[in-house]
Protein backbone atom coordinates (compact mmCIF):
# COMPACT_ATOMS: atom_id res chain seq x y z
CA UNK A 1 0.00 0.00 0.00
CA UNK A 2 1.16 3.61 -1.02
CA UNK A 3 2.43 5.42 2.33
CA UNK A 4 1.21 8.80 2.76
CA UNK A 5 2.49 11.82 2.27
CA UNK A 6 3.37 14.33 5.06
CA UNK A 7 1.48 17.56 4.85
CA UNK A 8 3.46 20.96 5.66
CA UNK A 9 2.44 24.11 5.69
CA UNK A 10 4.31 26.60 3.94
CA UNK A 11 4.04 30.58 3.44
CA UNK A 12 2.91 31.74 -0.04
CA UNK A 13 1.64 29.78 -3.02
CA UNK A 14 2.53 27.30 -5.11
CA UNK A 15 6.13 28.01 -6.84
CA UNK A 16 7.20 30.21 -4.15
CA UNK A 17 10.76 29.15 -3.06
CA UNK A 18 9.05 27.95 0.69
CA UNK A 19 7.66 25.38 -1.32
CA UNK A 20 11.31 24.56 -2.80
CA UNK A 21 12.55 24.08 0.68
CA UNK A 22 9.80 21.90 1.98
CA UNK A 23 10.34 19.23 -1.54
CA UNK A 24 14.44 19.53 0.13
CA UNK A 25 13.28 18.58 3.38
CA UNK A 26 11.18 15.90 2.57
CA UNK A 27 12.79 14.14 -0.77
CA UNK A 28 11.67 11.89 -3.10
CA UNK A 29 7.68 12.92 -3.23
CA UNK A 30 6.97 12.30 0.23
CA UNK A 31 5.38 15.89 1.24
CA UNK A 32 2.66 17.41 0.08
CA UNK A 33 2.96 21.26 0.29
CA UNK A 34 0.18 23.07 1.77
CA UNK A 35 -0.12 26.59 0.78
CA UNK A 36 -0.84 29.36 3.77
CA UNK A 37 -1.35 33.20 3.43
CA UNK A 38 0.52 34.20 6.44
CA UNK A 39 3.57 32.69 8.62
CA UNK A 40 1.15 33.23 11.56
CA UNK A 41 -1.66 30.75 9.42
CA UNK A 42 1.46 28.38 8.46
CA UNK A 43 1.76 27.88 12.68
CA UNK A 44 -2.20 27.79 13.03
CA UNK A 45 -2.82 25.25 10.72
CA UNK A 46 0.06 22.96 12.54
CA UNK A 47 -1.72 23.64 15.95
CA UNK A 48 -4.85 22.85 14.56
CA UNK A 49 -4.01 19.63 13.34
CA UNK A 50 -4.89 20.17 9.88
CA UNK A 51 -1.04 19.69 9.08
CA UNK A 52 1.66 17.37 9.61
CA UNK A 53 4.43 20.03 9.42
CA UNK A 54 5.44 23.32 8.95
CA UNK A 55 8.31 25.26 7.25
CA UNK A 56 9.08 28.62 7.58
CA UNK A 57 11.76 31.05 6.51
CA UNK A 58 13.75 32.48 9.67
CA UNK A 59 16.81 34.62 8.08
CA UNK A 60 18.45 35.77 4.20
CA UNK A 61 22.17 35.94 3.64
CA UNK A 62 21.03 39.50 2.32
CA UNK A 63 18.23 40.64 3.86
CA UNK A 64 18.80 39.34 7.00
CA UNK A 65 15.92 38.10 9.59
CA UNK A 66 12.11 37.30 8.49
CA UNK A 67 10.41 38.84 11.06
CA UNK A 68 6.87 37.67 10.58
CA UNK A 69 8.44 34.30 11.68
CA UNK A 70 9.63 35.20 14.36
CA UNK A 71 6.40 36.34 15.77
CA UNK A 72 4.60 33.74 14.87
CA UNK A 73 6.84 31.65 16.93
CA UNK A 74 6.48 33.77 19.93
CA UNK A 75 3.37 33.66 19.60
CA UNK A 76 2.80 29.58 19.50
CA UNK A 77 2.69 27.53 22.65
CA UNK A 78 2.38 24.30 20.47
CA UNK A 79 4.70 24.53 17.84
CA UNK A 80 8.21 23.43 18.49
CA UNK A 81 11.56 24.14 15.98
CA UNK A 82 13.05 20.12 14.82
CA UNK A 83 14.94 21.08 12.30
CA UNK A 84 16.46 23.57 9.14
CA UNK A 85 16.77 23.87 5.58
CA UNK A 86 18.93 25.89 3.89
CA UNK A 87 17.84 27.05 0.42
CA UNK A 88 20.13 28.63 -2.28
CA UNK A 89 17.87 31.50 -3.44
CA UNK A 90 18.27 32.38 -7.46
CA UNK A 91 16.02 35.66 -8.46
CA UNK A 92 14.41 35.72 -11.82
CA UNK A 93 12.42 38.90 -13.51
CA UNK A 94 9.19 37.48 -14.97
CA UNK A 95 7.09 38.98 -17.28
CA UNK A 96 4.28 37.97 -19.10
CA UNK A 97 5.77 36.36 -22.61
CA UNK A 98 6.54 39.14 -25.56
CA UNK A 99 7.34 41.90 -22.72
CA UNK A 100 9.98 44.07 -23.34
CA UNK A 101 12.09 45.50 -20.28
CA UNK A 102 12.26 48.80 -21.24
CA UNK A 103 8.39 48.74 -20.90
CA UNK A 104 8.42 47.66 -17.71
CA UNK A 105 6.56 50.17 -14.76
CA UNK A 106 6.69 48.01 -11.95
CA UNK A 107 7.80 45.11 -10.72
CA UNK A 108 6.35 43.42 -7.18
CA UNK A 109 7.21 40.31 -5.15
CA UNK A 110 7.90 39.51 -1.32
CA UNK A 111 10.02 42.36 0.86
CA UNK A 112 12.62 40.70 1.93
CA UNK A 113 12.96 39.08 -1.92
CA UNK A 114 13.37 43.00 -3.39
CA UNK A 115 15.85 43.72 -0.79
CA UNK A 116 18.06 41.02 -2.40
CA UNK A 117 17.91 42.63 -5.60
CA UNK A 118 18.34 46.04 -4.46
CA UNK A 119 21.45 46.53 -6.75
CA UNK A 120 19.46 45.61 -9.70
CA UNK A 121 16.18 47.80 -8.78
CA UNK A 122 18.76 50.78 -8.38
CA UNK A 123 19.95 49.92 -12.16
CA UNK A 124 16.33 49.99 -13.42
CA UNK A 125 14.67 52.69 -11.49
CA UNK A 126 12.20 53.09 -14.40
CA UNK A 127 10.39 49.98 -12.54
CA UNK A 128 8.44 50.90 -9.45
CA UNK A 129 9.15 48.45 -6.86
CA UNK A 130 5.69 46.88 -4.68
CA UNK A 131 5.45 44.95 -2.02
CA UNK A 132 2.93 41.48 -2.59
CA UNK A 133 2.70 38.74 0.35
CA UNK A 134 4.78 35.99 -1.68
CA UNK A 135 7.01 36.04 -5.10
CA UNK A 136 5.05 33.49 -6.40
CA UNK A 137 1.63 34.86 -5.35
CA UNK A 138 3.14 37.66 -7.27
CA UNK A 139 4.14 35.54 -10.26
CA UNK A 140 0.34 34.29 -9.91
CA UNK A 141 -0.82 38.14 -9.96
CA UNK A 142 1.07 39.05 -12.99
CA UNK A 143 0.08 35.71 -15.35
CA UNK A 144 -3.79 36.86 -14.21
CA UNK A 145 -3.13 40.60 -15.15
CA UNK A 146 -2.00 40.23 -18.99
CA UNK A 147 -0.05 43.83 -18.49
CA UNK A 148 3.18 43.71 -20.21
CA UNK A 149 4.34 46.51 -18.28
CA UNK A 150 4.43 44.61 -15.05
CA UNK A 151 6.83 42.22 -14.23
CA UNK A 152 7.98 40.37 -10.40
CA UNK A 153 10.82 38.83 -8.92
CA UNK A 154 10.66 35.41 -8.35
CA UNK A 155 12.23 31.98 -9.13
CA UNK A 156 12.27 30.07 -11.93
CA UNK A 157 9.58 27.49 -10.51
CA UNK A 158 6.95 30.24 -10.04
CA UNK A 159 7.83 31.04 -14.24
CA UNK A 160 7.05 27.59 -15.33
CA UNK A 161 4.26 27.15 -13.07
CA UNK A 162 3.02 30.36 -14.35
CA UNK A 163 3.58 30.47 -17.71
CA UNK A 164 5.68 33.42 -17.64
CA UNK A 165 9.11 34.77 -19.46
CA UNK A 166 12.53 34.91 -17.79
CA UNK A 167 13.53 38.84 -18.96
CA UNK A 168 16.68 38.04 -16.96
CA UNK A 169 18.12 35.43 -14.17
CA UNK A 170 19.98 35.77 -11.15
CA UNK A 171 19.32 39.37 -10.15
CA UNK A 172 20.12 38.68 -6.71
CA UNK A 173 22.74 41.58 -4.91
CA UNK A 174 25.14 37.90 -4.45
CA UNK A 175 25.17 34.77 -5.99
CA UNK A 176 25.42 33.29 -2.85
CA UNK A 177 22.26 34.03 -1.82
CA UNK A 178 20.56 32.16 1.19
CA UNK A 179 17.93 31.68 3.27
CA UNK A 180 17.34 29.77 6.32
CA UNK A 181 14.44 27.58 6.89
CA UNK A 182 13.04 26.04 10.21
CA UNK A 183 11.29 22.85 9.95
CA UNK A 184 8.32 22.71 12.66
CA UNK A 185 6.05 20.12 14.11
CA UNK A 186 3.82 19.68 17.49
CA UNK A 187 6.52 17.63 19.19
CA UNK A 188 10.00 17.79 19.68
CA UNK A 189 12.71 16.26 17.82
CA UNK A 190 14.81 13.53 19.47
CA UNK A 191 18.13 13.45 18.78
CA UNK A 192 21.28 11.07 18.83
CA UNK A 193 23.42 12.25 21.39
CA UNK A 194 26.33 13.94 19.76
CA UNK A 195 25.02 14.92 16.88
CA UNK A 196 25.52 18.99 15.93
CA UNK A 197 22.71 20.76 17.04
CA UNK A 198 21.12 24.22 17.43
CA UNK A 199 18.83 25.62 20.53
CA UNK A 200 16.26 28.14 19.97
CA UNK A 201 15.16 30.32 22.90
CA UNK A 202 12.75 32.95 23.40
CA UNK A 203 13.64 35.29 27.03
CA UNK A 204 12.74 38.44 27.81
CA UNK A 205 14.93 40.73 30.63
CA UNK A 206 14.08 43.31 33.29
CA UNK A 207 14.81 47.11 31.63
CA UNK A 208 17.91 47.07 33.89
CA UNK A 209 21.04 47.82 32.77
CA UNK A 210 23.54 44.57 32.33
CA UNK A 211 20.38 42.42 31.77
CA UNK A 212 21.23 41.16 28.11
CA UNK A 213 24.95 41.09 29.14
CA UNK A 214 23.85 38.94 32.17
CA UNK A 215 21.46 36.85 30.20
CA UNK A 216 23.58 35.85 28.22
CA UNK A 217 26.83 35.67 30.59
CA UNK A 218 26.87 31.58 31.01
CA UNK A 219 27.13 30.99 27.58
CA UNK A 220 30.22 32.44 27.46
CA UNK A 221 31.82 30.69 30.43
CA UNK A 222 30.86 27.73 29.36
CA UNK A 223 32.13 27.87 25.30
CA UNK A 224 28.96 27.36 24.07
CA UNK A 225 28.46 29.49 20.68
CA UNK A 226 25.71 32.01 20.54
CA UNK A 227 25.03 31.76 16.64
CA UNK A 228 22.12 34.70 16.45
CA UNK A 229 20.46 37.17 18.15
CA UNK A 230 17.45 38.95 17.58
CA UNK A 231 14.72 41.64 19.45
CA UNK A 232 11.21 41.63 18.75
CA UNK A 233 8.92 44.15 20.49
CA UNK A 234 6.61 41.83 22.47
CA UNK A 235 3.35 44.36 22.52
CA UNK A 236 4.07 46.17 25.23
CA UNK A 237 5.43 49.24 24.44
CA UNK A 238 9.05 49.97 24.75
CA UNK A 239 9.56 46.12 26.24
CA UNK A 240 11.48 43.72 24.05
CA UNK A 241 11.63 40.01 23.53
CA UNK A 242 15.16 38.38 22.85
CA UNK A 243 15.32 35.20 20.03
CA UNK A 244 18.69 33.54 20.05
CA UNK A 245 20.26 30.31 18.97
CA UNK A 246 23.24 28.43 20.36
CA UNK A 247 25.08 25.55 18.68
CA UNK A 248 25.85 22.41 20.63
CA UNK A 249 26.42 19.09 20.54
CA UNK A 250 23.10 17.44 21.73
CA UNK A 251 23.17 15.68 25.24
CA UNK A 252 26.32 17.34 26.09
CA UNK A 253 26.17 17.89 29.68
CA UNK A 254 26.97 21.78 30.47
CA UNK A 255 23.95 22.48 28.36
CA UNK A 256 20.89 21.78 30.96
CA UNK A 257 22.97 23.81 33.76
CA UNK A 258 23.70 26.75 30.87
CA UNK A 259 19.93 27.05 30.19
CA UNK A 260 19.28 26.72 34.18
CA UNK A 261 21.52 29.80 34.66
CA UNK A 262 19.98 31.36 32.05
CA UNK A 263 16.60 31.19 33.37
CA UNK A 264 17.76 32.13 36.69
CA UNK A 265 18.71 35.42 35.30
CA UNK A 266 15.79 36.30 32.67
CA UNK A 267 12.52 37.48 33.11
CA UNK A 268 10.79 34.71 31.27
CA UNK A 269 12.84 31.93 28.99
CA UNK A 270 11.02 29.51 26.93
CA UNK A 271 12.90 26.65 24.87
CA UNK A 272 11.69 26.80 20.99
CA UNK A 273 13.47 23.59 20.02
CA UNK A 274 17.03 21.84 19.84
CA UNK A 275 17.40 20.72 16.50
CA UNK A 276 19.81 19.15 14.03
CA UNK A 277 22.34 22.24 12.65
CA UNK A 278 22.29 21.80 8.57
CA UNK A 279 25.97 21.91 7.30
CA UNK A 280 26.96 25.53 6.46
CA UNK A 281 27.13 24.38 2.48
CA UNK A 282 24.57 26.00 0.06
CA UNK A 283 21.31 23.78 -0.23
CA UNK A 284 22.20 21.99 2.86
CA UNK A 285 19.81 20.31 5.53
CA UNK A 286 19.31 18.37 8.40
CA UNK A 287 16.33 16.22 9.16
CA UNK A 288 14.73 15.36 12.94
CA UNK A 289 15.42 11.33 12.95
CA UNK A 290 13.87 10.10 9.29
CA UNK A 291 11.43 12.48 9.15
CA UNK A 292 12.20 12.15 4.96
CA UNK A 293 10.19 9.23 5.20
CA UNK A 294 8.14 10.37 7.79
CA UNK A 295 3.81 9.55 7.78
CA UNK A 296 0.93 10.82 9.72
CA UNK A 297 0.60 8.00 11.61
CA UNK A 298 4.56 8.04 12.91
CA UNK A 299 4.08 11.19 14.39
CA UNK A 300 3.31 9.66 17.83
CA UNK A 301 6.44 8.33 17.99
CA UNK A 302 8.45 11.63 18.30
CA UNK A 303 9.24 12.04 21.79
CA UNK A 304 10.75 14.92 23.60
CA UNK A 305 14.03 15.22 23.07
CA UNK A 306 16.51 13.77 25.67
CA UNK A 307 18.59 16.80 26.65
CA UNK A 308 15.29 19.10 26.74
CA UNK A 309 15.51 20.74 30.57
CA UNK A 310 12.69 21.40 32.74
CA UNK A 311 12.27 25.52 31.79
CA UNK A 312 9.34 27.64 31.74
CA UNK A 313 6.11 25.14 30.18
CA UNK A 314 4.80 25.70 27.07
């Protein structure tokens, strides 16, 4: 009998290069991708059972963090982090086929995709940059428009899905463009002790001064490697939320005590996931046990992951 396909939730539409890094993820045709408006709807649908998965983008090499994950994750008590996918990102100018480039007014796709190509917007400032929610929802836009003097920046997936021309490739601001994906599900990954892994944390710190510097103080004496750091205001004005990942080796035994210390000296710490760190290569990932081959019905088996410490519940 055929085994079934994981569903995972994914920001934007069909095409779009989310859905790229879910097919990475999960190889060989066992995911299907599950379009969602919103990263906040991508981490809805997972809590609401009505996916197996979810994958969302958390940083760019250019453009740096995606902050619409990040709040979605702050806001989730359900979702945890198991692992990350790291995407080389191509750009593409589409236009409907026949369009010329010189005719082109304006050209739309996702934020944080035109801030990658800000080099070549500045080179063609006859084109009036717009935001849309996804590149290939606005790939999708332009096909339905039949205006040759719109265009959007996507990949080439979203152009053959689409039907539309390549006016030119690789309009990126580096060819070594990235972005960072995080793999999530309802339970936590388990994972063989020793193997690389990340920690993401969510804290918050009294408005005192030292706070961060003292938050963040064991990691340090202990050599473990803080890999990012982000803020995020949490609602309340002027009061900040702190995101951060550290790189480990899982089960390694200064790690519980580290995020014990850690605790001691926030205001509120909560664990987002430890996870398997994807080799630093382009297009490289790292899956939570086999979850390639992974089916609805093996989700039970996850089980929280062995070096997870006893910190704030979720």
């Amino acid at each position: 009998m055929a085994r079934l396909k994981v569903r995972v939730a994914f920001q934007g539409e069909l095409g779009a290069y989310s859905e790229e890094a879910v097919r990475r993820y999960w190889p060989g045709d066992t995911a299907e991708p599950v379009p969602a408006r919103s990263c906040a709807d991508v981490v809805r649908a997972l809590e609401n059972n009505a996916v197996d998965f979810g994958m969302l983008p958390i940083e760019n090499s250019l453009a740096g963090s995606v902050v619409p994950t990040y709040d979605a994750l702050a806001d989730s008590r359900e979702c945890w982090v198991v692992g990350e996918e790291i995407l080389p990102i191509h750009h593409c100018l589409l236009a409907l086929p026949g369009a010329d480039i010189g005719a082109i007014r304006r050209v739309s796709s996702h934020p944080v995709a035109l801030a990658q190509c800000g080099r070549f917007l500045e080179r063609h400032r006859w084109m009036e940059a717009e935001a849309a929610y996804d590149t290939a929802g606005a790939a999708r836009d332009l096909a339905a428009s039949g205006d040759r003097t719109r265009a959007a920046i996507a990949g080439r997936g979203a152009a053959e899905r689409f039907g539309l021309e390549i006016l030119e490739s690789e309009i990126e601001d580096r060819p070594d463009n990235q972005t960072r994906f995080l793999a999530l599900a309802r339970q936590q990954a388990v994972l063989t002790p020793g193997t690389e892994a990340h920690t993401a944390i969510i804290a918050t710190t009294l408005n005192v001064p030292a706070a961060l510097y003292r938050l963040l103080e064991p990691l340090a004496e202990s050599g473990i490697n803080l890999s990012k750091l982000d803020s995020r205001p949490t609602g309340e004005p002027w009061s900040y939320s702190f995101f951060l990942e550290i790189e480990h080796l899982s089960n390694d035994p200064k790690l519980a005590g580290v995020l014990a210390a850690m605790q001691g000296r926030a205001e509120t710490l909560r664990i987002l996931g430890h996870f398997p760190r994807a080799p630093r290569d382009v297009g490289a990932h790292a899956l939570p046990l086999s979850a390639s081959a992974m089916a609805p019905a093996d989700l039970a088996a996850i089980s929280p992951a062995v070096d997870q410490p006893a910190l704030e519940g979720r």
